[in-house]
N, C-alpha and C. Protein backbone atom coordinates (compact mmCIF):
# COMPACT_ATOMS: atom_id res chain seq x y z
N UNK A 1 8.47 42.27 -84.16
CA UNK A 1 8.26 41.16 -83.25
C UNK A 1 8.09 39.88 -84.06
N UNK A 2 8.34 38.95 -83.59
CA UNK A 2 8.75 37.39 -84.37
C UNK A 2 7.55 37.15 -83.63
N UNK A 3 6.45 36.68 -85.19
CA UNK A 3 5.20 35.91 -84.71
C UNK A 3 5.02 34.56 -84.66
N UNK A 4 6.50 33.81 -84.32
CA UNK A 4 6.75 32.19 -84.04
C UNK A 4 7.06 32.00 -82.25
N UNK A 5 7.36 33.32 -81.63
CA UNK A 5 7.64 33.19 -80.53
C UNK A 5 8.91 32.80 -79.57
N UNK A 6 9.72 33.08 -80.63
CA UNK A 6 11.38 32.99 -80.66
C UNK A 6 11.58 33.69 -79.32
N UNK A 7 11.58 34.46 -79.49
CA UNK A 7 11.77 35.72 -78.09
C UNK A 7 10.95 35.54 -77.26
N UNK A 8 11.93 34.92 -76.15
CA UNK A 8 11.07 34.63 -74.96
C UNK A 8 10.89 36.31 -73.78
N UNK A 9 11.26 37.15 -74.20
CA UNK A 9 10.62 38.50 -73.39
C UNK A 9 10.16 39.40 -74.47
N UNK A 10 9.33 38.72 -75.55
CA UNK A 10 8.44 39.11 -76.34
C UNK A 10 7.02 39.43 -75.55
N UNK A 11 6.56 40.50 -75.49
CA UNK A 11 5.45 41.18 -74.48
C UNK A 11 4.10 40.00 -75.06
N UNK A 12 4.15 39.85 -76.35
CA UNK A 12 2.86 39.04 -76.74
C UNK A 12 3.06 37.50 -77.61
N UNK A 13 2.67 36.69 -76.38
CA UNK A 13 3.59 35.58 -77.12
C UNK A 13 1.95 34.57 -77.83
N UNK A 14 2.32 34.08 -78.68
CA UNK A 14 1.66 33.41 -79.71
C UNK A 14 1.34 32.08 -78.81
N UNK A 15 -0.10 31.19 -79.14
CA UNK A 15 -0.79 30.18 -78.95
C UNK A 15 0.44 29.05 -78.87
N UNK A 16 0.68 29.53 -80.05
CA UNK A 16 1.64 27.82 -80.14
C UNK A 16 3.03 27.97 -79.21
N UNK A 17 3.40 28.85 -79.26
CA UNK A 17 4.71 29.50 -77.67
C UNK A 17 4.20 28.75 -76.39
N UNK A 18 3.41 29.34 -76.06
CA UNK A 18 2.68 28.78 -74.83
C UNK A 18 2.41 27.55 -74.62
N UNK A 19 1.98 26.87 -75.65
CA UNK A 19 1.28 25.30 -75.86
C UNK A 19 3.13 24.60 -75.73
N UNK A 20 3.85 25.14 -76.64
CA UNK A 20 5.66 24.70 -76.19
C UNK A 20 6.08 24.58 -75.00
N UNK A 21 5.68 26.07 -74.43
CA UNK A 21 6.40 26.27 -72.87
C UNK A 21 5.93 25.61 -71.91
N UNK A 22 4.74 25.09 -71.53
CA UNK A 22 3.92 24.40 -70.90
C UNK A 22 4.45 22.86 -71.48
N UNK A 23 4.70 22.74 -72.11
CA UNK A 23 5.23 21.29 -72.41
C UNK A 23 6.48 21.04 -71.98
N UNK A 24 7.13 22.06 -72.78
CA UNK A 24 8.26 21.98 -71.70
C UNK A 24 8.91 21.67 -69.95
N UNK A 25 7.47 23.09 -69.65
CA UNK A 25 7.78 22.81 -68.16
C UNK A 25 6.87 21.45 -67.85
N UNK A 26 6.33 21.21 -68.27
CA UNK A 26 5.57 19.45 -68.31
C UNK A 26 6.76 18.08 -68.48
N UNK A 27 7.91 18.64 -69.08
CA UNK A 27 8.18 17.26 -69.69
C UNK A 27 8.38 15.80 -68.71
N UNK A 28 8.43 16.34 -67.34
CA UNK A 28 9.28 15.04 -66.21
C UNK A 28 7.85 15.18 -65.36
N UNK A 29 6.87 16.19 -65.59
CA UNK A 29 5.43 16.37 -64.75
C UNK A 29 5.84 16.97 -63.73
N UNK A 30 4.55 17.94 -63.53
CA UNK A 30 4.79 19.23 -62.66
C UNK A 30 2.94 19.00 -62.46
N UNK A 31 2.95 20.33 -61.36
CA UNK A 31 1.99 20.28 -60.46
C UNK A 31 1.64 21.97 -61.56
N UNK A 32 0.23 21.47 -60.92
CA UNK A 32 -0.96 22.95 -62.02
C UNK A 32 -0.35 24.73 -61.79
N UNK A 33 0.15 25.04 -60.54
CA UNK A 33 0.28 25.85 -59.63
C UNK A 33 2.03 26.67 -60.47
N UNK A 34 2.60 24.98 -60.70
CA UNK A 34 4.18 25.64 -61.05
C UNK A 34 4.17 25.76 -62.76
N UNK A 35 3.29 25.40 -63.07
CA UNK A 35 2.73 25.34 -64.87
C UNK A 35 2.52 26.99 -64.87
N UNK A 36 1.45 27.43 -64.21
CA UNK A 36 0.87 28.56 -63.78
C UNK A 36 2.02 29.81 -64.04
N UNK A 37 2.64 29.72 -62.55
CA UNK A 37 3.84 30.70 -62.44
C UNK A 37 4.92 30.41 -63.53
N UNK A 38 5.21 29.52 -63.33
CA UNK A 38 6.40 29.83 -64.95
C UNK A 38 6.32 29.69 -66.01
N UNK A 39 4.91 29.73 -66.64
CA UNK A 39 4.52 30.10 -67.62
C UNK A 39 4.07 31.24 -67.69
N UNK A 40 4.14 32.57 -66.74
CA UNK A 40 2.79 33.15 -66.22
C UNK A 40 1.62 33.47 -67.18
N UNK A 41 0.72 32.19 -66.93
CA UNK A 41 -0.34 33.02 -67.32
C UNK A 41 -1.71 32.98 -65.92
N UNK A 42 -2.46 33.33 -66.24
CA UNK A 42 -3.86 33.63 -64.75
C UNK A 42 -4.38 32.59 -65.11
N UNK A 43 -4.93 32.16 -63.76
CA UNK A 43 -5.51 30.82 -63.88
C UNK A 43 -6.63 30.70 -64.75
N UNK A 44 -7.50 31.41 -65.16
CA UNK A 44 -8.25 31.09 -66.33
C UNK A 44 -7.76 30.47 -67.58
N UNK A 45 -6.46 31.32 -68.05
CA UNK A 45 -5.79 31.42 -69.35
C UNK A 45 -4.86 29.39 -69.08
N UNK A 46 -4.66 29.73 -67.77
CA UNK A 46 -4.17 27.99 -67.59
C UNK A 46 -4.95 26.83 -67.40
N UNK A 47 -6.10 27.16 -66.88
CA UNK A 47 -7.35 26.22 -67.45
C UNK A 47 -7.53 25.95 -68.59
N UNK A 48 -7.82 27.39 -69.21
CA UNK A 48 -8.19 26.62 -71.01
C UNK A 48 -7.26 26.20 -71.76
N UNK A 49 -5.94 26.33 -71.41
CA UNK A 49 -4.17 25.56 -72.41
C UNK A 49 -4.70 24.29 -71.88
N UNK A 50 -4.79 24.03 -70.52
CA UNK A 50 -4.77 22.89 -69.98
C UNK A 50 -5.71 21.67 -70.37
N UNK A 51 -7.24 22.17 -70.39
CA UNK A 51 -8.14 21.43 -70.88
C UNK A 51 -7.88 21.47 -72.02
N UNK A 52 -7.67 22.40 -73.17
CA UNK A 52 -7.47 21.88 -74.94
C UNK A 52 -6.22 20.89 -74.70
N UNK A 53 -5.00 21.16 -73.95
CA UNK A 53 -4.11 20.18 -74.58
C UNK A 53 -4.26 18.97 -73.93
N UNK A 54 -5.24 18.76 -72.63
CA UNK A 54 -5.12 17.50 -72.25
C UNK A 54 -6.37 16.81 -73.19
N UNK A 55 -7.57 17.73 -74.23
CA UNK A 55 -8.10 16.77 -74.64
C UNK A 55 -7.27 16.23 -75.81
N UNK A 56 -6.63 17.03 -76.71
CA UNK A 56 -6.05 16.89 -77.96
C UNK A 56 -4.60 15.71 -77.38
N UNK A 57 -4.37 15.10 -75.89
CA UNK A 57 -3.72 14.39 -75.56
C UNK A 57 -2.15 15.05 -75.66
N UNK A 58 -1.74 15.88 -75.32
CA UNK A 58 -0.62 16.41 -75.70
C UNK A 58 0.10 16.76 -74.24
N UNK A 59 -0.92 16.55 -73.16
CA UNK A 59 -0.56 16.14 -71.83
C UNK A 59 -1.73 15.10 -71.00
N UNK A 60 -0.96 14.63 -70.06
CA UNK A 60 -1.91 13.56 -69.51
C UNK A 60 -1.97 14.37 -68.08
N UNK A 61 -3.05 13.84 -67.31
CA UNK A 61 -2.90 14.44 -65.71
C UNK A 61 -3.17 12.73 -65.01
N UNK A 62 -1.92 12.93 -64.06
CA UNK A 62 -1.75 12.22 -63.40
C UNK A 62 -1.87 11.94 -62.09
N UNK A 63 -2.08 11.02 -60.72
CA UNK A 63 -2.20 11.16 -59.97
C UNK A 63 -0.93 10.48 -59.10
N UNK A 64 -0.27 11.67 -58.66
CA UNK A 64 1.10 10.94 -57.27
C UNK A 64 1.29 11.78 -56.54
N UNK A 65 1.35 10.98 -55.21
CA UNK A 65 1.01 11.73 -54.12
C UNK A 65 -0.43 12.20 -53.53
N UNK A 66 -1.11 11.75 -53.94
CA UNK A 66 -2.36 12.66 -53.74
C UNK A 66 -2.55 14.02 -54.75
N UNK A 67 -1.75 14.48 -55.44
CA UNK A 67 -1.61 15.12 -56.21
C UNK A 67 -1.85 15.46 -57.32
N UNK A 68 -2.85 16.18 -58.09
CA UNK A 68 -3.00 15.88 -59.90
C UNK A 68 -1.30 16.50 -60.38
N UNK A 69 -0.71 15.31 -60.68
CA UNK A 69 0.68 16.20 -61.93
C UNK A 69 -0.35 16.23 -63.40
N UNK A 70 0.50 16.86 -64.24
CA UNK A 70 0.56 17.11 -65.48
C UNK A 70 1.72 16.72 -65.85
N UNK A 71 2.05 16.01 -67.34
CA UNK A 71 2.85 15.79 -68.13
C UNK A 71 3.11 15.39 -69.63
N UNK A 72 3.52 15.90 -70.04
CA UNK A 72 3.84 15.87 -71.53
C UNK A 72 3.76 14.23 -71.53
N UNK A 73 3.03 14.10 -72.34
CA UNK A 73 2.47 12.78 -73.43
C UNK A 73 3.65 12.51 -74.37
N UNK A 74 3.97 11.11 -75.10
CA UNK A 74 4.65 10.84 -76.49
C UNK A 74 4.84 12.22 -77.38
N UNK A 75 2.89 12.20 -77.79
CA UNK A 75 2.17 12.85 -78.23
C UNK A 75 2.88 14.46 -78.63
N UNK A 76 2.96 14.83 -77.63
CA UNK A 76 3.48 16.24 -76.80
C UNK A 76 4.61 16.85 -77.20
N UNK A 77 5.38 15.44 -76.48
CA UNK A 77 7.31 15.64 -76.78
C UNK A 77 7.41 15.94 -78.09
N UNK A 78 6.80 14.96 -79.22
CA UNK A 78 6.91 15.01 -80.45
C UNK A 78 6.37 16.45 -81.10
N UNK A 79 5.48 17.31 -80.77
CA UNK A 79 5.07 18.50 -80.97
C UNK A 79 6.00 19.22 -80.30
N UNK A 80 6.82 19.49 -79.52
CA UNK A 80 7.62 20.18 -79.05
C UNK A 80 9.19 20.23 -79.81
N UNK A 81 9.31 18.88 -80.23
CA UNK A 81 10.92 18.53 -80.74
C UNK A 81 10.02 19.38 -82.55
N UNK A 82 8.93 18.67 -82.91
CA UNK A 82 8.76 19.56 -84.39
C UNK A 82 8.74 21.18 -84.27
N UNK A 83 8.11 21.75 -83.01
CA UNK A 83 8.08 23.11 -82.68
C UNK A 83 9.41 23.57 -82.98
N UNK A 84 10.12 22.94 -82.07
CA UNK A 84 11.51 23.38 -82.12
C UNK A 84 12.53 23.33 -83.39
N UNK A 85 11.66 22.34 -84.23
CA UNK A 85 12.55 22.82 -85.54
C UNK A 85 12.29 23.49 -86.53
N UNK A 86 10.76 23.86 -86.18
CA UNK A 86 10.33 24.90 -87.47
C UNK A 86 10.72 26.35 -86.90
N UNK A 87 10.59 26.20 -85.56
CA UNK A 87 11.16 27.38 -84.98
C UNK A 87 13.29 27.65 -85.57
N UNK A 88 13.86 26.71 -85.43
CA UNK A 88 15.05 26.85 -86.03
C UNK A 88 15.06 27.20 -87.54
N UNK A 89 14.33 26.40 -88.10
CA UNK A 89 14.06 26.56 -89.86
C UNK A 89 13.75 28.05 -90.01
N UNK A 90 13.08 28.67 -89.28
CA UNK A 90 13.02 29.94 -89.63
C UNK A 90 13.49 31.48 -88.98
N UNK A 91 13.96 30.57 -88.34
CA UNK A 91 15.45 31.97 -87.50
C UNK A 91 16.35 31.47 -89.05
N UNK A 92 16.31 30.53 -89.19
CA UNK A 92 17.62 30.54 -90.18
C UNK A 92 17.22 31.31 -91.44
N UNK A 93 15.81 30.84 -91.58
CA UNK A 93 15.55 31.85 -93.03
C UNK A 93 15.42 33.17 -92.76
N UNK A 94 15.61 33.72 -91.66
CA UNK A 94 15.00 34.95 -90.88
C UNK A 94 16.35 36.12 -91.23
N UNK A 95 17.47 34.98 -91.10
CA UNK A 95 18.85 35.49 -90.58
C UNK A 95 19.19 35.60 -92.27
N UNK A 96 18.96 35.05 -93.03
CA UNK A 96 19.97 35.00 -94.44
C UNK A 96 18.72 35.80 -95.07
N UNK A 97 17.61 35.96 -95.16
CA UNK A 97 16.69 36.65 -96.06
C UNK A 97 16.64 38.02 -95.12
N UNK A 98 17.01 38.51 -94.00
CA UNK A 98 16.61 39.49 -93.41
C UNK A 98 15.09 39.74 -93.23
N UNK A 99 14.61 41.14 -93.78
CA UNK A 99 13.08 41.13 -93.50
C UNK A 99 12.44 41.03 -95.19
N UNK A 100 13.15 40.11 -95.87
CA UNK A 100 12.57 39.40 -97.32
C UNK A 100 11.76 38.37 -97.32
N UNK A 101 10.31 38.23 -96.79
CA UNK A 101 10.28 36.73 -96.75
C UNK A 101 9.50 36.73 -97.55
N UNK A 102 9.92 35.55 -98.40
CA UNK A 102 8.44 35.12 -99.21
C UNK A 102 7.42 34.38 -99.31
N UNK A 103 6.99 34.61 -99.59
CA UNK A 103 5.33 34.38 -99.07
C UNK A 103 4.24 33.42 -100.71
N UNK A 104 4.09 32.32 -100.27
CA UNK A 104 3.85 31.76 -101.40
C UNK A 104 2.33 32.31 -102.43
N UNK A 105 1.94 32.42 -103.62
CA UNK A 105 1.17 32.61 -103.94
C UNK A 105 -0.19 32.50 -103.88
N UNK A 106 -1.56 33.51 -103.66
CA UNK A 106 -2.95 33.14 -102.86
C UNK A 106 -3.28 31.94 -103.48
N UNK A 107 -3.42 31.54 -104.41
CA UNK A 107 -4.11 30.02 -104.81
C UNK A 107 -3.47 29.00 -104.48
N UNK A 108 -1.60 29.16 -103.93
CA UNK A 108 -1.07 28.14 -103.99
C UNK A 108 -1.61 27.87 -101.75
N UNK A 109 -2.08 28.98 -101.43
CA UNK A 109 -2.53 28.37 -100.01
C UNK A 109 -3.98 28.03 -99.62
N UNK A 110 -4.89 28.36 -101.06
CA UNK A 110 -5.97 27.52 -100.82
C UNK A 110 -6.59 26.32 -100.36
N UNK A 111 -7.39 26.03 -99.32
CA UNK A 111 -7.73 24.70 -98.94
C UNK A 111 -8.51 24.08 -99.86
N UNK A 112 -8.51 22.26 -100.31
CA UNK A 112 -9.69 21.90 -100.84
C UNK A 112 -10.58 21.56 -100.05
């Protein structure tokens, strides 16, 4: 299983998949309900995407119609277009290294 979330009928999809797909279905603003279903996750699990990414600004909630929308922020788009290319960057290394990947050395991923 690809732990970037490539495979969208991957049974267990990764934080940052979700935080994509929700942006996605965000990008023109959508209502909480259609975020919900075509993302499926249970409304708990769409509360807490929802509140982290609207504090980290990566969606705004809006009001039209009487309505709260949601929608992908600057912010957002720009995390989605980089998603989408580290996600390409590494189907490509995925495809020419097969299951070789290398993996950089423990001190060289130390934090200071």
């Amino acid at each position: 299983m690809n732990p970037w979330g490539s495979n969208p009928s991957a049974k267990r999809r990764d934080k940052l998949y979700i935080v994509a797909e929700i942006l996605e279905i965000a990008k023109e603003g959508t209502l909480k309900t259609q975020v919900m279903y075509r993302a499926n996750l249970s409304f708990t699990q769409l509360n807490e995407y929802l509140n982290f990414m609207l504090k980290i600004s990566l969606l705004e909630k809006i009001e039209s119609n009487g309505r709260e929308v949601y929608r992908a922020t600057e912010k957002g788009l720009d995390f989605l277009q980089r998603y989408r290319e580290i996600n390409e960057l590494l189907k490509r290394e995925d495809n020419g290294y097969k299951n070789d990947v290398k993996v950089p050395p423990p001190h060289l991923l130390k934090r200071n």
